[in-house]
N, C-alpha and C. Protein backbone atom coordinates (compact mmCIF):
# COMPACT_ATOMS: atom_id res chain seq x y z
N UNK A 1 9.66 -2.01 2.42
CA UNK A 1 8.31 -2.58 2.35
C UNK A 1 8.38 -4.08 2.11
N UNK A 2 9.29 -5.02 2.20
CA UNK A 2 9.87 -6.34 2.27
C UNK A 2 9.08 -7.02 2.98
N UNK A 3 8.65 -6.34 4.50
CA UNK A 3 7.21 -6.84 5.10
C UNK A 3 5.94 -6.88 4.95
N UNK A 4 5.46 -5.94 4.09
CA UNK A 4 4.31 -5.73 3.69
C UNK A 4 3.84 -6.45 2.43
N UNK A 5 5.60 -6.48 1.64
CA UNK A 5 4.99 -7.57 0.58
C UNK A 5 4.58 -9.26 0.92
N UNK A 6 4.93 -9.38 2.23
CA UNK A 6 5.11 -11.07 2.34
C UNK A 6 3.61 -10.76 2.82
N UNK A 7 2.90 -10.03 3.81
CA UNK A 7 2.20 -10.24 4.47
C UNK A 7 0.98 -9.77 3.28
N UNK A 8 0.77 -8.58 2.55
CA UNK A 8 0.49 -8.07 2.24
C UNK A 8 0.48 -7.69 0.60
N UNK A 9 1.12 -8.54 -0.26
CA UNK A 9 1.49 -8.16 -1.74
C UNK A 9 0.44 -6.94 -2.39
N UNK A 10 -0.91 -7.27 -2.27
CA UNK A 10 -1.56 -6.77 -2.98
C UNK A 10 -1.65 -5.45 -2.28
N UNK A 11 -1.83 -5.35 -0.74
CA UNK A 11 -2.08 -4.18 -0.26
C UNK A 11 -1.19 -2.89 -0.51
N UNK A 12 -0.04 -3.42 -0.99
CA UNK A 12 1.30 -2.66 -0.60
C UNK A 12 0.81 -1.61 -2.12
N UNK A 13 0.53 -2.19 -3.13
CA UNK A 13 0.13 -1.08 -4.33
C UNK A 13 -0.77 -0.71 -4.03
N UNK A 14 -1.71 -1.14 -2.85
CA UNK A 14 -2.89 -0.06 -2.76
C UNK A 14 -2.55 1.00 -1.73
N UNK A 15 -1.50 0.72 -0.51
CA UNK A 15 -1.14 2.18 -0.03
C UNK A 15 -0.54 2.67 -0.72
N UNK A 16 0.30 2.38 -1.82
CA UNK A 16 0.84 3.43 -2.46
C UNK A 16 0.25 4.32 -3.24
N UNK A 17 -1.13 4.41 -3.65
CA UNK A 17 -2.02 4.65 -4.31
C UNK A 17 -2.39 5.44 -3.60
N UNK A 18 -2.58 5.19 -2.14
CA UNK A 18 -3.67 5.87 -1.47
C UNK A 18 -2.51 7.34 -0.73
N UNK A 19 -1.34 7.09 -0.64
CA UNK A 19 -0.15 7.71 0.48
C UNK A 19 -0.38 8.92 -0.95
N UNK A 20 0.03 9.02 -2.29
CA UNK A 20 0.36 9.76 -2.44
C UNK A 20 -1.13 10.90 -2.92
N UNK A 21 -2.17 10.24 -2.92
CA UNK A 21 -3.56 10.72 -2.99
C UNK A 21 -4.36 12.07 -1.75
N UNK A 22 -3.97 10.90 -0.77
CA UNK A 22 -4.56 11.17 0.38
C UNK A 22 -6.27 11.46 0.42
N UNK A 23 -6.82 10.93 -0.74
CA UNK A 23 -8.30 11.43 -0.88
C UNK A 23 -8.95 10.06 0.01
N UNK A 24 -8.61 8.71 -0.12
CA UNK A 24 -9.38 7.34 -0.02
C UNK A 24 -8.75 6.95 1.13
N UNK A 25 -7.83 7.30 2.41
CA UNK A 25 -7.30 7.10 3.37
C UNK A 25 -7.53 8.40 4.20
């Protein structure tokens, strides 16, 4: 996830949030 943090920092804890949920995605 090396890409997602440059592009993305903040998003990257919110898919992780959401991947292991699956309720908000």
């Amino acid at each position: 996830m090396q890409t997602s943090s440059t592009l993305f920092p903040d998003m990257e804890i919110y898919i992780v949030i959401i991947q292991p949920s699956g309720q908000f995605g």
